[in-house]
C-alpha atoms as a PDB file:
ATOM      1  CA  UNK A   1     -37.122  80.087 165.813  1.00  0.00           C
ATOM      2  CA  UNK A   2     -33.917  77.754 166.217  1.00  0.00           C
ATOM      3  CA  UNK A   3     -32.492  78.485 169.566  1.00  0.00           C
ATOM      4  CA  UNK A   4     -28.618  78.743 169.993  1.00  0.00           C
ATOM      5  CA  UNK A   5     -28.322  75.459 171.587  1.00  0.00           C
ATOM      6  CA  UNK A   6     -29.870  74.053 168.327  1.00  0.00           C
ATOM      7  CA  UNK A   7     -27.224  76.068 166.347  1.00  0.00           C
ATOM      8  CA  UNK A   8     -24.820  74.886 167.428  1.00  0.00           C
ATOM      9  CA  UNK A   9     -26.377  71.354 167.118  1.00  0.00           C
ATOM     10  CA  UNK A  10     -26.437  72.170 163.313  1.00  0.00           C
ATOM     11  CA  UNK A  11     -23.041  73.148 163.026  1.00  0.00           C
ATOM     12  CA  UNK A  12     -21.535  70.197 164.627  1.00  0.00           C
ATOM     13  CA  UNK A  13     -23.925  67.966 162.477  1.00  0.00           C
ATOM     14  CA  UNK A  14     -22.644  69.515 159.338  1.00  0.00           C
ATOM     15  CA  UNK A  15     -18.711  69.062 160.387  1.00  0.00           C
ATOM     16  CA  UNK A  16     -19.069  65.350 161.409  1.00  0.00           C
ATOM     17  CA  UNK A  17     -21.082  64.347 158.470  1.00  0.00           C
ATOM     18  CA  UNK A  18     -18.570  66.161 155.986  1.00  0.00           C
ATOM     19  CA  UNK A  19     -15.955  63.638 157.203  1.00  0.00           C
ATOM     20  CA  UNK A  20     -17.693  60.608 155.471  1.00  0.00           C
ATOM     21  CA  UNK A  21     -19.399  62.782 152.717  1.00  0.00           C
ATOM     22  CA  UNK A  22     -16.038  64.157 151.752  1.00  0.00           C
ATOM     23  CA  UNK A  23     -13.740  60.994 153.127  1.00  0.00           C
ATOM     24  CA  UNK A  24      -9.797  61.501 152.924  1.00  0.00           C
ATOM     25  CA  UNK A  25      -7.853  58.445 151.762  1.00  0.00           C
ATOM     26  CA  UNK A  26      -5.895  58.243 155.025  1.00  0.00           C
ATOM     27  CA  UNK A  27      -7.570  59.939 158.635  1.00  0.00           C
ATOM     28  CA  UNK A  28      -5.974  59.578 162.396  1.00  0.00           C
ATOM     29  CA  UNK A  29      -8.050  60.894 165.121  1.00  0.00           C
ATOM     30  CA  UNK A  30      -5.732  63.210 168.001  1.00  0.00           C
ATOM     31  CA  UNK A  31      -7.879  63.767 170.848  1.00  0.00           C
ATOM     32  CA  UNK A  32     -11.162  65.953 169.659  1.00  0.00           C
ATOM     33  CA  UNK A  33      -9.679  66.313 166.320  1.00  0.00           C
ATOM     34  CA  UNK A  34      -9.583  64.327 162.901  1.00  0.00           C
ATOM     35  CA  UNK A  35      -6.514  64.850 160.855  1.00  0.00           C
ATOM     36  CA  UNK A  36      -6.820  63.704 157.094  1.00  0.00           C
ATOM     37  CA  UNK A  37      -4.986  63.218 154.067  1.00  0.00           C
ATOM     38  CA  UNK A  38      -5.589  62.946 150.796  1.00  0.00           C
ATOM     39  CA  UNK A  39      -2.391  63.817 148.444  1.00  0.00           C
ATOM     40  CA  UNK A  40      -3.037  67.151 148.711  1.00  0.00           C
ATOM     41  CA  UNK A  41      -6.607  67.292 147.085  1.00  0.00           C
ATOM     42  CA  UNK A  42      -9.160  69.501 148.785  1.00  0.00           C
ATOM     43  CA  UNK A  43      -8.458  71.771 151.708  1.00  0.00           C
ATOM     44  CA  UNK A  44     -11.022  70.025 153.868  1.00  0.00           C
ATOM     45  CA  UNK A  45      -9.682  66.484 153.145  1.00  0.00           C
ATOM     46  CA  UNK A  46      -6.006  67.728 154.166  1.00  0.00           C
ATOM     47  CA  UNK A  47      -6.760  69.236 157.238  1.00  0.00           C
ATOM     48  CA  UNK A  48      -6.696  68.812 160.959  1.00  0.00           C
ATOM     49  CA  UNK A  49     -10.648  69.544 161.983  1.00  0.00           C
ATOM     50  CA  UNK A  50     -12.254  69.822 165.249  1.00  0.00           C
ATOM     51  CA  UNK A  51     -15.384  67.422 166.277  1.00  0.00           C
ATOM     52  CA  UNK A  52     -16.427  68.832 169.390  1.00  0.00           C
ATOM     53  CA  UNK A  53     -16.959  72.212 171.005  1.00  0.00           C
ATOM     54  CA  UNK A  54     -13.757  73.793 172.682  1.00  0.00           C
ATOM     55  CA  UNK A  55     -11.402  71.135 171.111  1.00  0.00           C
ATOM     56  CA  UNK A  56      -8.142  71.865 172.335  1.00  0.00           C
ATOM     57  CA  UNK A  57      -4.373  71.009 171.247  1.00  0.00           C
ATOM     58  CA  UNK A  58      -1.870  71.488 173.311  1.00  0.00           C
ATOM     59  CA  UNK A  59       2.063  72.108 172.003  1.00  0.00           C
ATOM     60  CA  UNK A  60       2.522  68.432 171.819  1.00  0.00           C
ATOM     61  CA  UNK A  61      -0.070  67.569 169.535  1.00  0.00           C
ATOM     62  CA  UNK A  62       0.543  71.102 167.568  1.00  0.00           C
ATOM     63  CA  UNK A  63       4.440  69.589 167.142  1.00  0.00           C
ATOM     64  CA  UNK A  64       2.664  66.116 166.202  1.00  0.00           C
ATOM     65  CA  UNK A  65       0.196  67.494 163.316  1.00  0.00           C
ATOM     66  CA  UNK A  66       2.951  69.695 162.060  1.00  0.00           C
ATOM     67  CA  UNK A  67       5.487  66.630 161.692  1.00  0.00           C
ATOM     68  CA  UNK A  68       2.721  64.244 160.023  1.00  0.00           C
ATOM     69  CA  UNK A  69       1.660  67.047 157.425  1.00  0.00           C
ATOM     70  CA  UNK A  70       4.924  67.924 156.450  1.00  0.00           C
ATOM     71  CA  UNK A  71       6.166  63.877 156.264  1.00  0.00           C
ATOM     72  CA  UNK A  72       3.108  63.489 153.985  1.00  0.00           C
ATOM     73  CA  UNK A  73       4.542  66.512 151.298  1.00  0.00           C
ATOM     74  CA  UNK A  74       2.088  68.769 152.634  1.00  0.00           C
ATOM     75  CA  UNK A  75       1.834  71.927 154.425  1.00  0.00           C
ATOM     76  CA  UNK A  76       0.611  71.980 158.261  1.00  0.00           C
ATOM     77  CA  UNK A  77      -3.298  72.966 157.675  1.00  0.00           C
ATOM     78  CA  UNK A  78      -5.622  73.703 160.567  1.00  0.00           C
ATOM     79  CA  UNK A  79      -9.382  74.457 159.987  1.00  0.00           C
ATOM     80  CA  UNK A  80     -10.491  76.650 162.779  1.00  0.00           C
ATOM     81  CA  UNK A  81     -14.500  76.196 162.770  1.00  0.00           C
ATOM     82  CA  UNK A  82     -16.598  77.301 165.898  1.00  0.00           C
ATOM     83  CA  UNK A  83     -15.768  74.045 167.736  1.00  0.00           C
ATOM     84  CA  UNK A  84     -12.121  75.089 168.312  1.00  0.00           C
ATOM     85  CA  UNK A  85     -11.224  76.537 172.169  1.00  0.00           C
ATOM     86  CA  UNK A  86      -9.895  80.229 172.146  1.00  0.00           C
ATOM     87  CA  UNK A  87      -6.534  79.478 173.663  1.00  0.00           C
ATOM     88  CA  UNK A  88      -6.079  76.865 170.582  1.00  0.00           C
ATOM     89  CA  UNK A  89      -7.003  79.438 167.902  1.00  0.00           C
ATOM     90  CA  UNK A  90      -4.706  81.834 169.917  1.00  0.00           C
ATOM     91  CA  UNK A  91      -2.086  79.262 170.338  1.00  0.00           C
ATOM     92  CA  UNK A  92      -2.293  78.574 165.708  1.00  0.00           C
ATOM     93  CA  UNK A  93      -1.849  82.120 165.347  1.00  0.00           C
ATOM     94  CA  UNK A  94       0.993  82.669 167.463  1.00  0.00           C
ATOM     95  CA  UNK A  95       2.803  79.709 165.645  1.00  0.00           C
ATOM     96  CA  UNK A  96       2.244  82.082 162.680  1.00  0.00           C
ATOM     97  CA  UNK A  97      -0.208  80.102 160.559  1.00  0.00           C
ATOM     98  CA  UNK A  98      -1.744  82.412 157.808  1.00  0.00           C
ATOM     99  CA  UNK A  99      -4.743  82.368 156.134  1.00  0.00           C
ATOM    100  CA  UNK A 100      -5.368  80.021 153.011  1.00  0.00           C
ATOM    101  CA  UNK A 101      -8.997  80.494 152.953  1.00  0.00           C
ATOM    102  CA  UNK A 102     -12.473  81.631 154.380  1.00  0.00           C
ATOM    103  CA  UNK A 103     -15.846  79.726 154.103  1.00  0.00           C
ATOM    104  CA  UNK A 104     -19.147  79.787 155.261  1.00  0.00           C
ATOM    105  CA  UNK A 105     -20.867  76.884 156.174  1.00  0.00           C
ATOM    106  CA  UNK A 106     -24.680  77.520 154.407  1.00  0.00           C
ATOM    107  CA  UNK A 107     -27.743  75.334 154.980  1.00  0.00           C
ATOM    108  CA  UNK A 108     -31.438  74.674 153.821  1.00  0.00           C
ATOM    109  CA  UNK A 109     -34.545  73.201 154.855  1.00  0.00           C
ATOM    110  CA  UNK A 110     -35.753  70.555 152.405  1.00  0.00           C
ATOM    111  CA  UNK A 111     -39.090  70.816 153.068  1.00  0.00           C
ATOM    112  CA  UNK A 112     -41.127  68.908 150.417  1.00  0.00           C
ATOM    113  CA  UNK A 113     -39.186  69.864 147.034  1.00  0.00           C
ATOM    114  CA  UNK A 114     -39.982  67.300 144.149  1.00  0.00           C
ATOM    115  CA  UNK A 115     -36.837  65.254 142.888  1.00  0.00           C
ATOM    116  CA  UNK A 116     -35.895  67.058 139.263  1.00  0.00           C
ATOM    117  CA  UNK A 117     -37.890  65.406 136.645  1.00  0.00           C
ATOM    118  CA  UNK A 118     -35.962  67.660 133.992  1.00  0.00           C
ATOM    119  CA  UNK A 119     -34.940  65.154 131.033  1.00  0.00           C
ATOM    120  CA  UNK A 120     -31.390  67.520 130.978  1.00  0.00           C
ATOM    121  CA  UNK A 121     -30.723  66.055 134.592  1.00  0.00           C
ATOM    122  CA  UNK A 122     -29.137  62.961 134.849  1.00  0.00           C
ATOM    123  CA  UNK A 123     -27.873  61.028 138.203  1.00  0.00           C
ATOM    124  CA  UNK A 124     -25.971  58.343 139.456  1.00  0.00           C
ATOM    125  CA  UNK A 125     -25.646  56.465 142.278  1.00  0.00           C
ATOM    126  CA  UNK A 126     -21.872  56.404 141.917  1.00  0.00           C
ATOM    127  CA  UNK A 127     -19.149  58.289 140.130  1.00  0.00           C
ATOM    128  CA  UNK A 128     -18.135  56.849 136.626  1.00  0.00           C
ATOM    129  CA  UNK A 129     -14.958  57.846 135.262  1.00  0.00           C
ATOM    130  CA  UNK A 130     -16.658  60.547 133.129  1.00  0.00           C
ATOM    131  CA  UNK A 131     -17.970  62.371 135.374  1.00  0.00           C
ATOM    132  CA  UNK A 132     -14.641  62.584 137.837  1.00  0.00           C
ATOM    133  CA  UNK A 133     -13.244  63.391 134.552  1.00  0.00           C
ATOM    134  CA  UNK A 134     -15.383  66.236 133.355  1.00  0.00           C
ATOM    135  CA  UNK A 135     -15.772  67.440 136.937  1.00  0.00           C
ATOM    136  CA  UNK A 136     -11.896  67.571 137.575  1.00  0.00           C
ATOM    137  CA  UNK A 137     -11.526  69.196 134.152  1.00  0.00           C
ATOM    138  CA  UNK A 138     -13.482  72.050 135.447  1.00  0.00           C
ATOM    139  CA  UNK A 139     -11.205  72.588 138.421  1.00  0.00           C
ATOM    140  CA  UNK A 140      -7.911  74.728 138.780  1.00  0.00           C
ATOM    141  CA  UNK A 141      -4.636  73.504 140.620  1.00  0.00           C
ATOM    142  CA  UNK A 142      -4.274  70.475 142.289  1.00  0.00           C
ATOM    143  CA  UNK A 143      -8.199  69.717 141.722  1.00  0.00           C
ATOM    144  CA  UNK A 144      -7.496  68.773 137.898  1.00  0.00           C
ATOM    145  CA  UNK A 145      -6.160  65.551 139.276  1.00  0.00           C
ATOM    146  CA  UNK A 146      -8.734  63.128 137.978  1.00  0.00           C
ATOM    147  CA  UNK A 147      -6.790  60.384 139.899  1.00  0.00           C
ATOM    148  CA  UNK A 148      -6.883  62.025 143.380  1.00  0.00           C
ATOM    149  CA  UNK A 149     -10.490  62.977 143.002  1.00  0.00           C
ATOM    150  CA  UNK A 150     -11.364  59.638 142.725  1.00  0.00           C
ATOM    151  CA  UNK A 151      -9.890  58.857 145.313  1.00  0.00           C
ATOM    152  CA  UNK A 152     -12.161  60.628 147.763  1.00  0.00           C
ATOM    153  CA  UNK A 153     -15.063  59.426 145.973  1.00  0.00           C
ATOM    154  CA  UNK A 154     -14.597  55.978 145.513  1.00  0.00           C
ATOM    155  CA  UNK A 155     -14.302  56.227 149.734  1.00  0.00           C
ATOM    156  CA  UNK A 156     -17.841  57.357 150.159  1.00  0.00           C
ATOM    157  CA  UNK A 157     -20.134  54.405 151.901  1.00  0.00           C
ATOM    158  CA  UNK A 158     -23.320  56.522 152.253  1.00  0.00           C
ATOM    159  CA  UNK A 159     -26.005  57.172 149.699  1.00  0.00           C
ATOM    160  CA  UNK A 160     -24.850  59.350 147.361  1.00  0.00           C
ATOM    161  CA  UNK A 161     -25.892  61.065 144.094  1.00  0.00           C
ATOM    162  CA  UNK A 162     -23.451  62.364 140.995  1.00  0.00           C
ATOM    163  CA  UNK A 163     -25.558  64.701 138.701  1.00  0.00           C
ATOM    164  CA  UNK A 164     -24.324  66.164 135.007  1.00  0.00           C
ATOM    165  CA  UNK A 165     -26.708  68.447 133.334  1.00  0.00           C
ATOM    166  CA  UNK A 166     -26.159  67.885 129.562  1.00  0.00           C
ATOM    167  CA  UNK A 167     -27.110  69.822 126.418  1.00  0.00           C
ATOM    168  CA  UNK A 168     -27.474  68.040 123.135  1.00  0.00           C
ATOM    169  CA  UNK A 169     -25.581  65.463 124.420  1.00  0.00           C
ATOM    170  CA  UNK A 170     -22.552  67.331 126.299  1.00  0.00           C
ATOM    171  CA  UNK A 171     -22.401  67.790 130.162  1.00  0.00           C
ATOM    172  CA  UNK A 172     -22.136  71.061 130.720  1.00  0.00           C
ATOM    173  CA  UNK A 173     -22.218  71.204 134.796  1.00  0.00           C
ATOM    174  CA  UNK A 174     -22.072  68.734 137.799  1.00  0.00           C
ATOM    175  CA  UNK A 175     -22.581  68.336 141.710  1.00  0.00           C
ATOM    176  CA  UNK A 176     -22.972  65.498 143.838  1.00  0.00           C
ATOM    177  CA  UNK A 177     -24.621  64.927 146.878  1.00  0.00           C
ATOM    178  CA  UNK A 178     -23.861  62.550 150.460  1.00  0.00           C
ATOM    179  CA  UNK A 179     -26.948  61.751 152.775  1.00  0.00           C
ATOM    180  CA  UNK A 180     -26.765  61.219 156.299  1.00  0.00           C
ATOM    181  CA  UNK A 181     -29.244  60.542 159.150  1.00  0.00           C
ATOM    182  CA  UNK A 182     -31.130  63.431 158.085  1.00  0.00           C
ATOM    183  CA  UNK A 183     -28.660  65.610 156.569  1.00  0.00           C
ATOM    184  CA  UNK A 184     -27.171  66.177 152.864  1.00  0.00           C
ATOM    185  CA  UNK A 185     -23.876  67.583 152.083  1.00  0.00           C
ATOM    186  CA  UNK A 186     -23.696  69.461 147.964  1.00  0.00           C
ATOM    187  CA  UNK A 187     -20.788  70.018 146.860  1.00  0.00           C
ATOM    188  CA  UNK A 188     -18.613  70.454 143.815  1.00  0.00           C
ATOM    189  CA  UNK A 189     -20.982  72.299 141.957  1.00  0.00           C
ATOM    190  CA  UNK A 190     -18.853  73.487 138.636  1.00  0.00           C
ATOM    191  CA  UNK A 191     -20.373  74.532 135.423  1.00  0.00           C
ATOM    192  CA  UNK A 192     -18.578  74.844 132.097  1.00  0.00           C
ATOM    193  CA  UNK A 193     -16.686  78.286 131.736  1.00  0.00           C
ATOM    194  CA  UNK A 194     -18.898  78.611 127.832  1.00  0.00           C
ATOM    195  CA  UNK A 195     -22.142  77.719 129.611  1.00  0.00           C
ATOM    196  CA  UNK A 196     -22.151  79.921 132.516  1.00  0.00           C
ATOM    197  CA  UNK A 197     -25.026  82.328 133.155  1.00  0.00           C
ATOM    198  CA  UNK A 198     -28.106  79.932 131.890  1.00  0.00           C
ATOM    199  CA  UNK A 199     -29.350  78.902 135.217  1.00  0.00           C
ATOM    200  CA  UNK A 200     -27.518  75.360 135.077  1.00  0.00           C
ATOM    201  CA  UNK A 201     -25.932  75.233 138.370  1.00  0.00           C
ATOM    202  CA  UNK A 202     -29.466  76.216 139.810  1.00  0.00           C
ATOM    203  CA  UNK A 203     -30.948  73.138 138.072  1.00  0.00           C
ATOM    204  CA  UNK A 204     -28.444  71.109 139.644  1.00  0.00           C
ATOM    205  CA  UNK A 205     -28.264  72.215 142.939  1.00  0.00           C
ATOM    206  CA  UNK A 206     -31.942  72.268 142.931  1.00  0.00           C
ATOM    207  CA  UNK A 207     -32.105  68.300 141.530  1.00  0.00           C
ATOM    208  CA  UNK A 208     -29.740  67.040 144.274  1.00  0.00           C
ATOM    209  CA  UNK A 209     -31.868  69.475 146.824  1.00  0.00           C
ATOM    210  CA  UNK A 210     -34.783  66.999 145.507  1.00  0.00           C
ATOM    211  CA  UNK A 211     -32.775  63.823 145.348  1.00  0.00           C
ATOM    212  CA  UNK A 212     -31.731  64.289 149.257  1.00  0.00           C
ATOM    213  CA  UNK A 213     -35.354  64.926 150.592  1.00  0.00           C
ATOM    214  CA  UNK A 214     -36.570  61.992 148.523  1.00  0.00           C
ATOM    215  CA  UNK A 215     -33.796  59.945 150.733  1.00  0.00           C
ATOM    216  CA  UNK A 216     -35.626  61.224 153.592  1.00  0.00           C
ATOM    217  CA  UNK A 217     -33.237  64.279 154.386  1.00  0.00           C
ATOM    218  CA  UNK A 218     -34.699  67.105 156.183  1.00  0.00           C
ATOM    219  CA  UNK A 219     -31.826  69.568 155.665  1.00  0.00           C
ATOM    220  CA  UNK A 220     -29.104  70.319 152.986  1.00  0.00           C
ATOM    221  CA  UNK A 221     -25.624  71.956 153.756  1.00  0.00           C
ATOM    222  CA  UNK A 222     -22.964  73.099 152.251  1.00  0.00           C
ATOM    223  CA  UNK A 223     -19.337  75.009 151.983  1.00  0.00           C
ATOM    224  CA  UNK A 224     -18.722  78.001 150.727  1.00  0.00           C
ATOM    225  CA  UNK A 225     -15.659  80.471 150.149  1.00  0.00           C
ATOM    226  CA  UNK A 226     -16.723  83.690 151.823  1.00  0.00           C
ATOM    227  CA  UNK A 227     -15.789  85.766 148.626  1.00  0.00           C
ATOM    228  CA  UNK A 228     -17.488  83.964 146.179  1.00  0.00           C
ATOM    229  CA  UNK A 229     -20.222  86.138 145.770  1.00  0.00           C
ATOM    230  CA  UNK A 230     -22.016  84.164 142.315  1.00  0.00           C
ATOM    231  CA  UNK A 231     -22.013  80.975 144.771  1.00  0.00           C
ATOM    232  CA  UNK A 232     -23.634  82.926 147.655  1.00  0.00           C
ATOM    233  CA  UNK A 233     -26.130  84.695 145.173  1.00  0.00           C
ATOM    234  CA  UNK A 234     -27.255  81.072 144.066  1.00  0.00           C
ATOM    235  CA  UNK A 235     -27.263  79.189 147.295  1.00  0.00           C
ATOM    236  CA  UNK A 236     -29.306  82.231 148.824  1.00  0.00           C
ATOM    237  CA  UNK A 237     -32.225  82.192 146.360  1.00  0.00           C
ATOM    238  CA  UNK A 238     -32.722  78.845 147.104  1.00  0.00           C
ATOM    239  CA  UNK A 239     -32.985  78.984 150.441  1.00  0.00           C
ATOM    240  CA  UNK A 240     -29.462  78.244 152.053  1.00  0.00           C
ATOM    241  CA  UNK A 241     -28.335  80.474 154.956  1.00  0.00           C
ATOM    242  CA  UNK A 242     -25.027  80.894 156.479  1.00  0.00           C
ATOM    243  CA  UNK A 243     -25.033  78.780 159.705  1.00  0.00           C
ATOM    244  CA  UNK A 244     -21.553  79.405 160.443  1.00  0.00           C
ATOM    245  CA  UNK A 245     -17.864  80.700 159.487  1.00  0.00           C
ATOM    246  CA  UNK A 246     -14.593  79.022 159.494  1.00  0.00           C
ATOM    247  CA  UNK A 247     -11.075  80.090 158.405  1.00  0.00           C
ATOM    248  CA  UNK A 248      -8.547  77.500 157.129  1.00  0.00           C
ATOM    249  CA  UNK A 249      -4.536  78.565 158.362  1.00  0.00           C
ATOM    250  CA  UNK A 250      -1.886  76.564 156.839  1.00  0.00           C
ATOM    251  CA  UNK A 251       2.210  77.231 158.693  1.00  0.00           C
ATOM    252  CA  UNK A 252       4.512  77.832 155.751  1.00  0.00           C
END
């Protein structure tokens, strides 16, 4: 049984590794906390996060992340994991930043699954331009920018993997995957609106899940909106738990 001192290992593993699995085309670090920027693309990759326990920002640096958000077009954001001090959280709210959203951070043990030997699973060691294209297609809002996806992923300097599952010849879902010492991020797991409901996003969550121990990972995590219940249905029957919760508050 993991104790609590090796929870909380876990979840500051999983929000320092999603800064170069998920990489923001501009980042400044402010004390204990990484802001980042990327056009507006991704709540995580245009937000100030914590990286240590009881990170604290004072009114200063609260003034400061407010004034570089809103000189970049974009609204102040503030992720407030488990890492952030009570009087900060206290101190966001009572600037009255609301809610945008609230994940869960979920993760796996590897174990020995096989990598996917399905011949409908295909992989690639880097993003092409079709597959940003058919992934972003699949998005809503700001994420249909093919451009700013790209972006992010052309940033990523770990091992990575870019799956498509394809039927008779058309990709019908996708999901990558980032590996670090030990640890692999999944994410944008999206599956064609006409192709829903046949088990696809399984097969590829399950093929990266294979891909990342075959890099020698011994754990998979992941981000998840709390109310997406399909998403939490999947992730749970295959073996993802939720490690932690996080709210993101942006200041209007």
């Amino acid at each position: 049984m993991l104790t609590k001192a090796d929870e909380s290992g876990l979840v500051i593993g999983c929000e320092r590794r999603i800064v170069n699995a998920w990489p923001a085309v501009a980042t400044l670090m402010v004390g204990d906390w990484v802001l980042r920027f990327a056009n507006g693309y991704s709540g995580r990759a245009n937000a100030a996060t914590p990286l240590s326990y009881g990170a604290e920002l004072d009114a200063e640096m609260l003034d400061l992340i407010e004034e570089l958000y809103r000189a970049d077009g974009l609204l102040p954001s503030i992720r407030l994991t488990p890492l952030v001090a009570e009087a900060t959280r206290a101190a966001v709210l009572e600037r009255g930043y609301r809610v945008k959203d609230k994940s869960f951070g979920m993760i796996a043990p590897l174990g020995d699954i096989a990598p996917s030997e399905e011949a409908e699973f295909e992989m690639e060691a880097r993003a092409g331009a079709e597959w940003i294209a058919g992934c972003a297609a699949l998005q809503t809002g700001v994420k249909t920018h093919a451009g700013n996806l790209g972006a992010i992923l052309d940033r990523i300097r770990l091992p990575a993997a870019f799956a498509t599952w394809t039927i008779e010849g058309e990709p019908v879902a996708f999901g990558m995957s980032v590996a670090e010492r030990g640890m692999a991020e999944i994410g944008l797991i999206c599956v064609s609106p006409g192709h829903r409901g046949h088990g696809y996003g399984r097969s590829i969550v399950r093929g990266l899940m294979g891909w990342a121990a075959a890099q020698g990972c011994r754990d998979a995590y992941l981000q998840v909106e709390q109310g997406n219940a399909v998403a939490l249905n999947l992730y749970g029957s295959l073996g993802f738990r939720q490690l932690y919760a996080y709210e993101t508050r942006i200041l209007d």
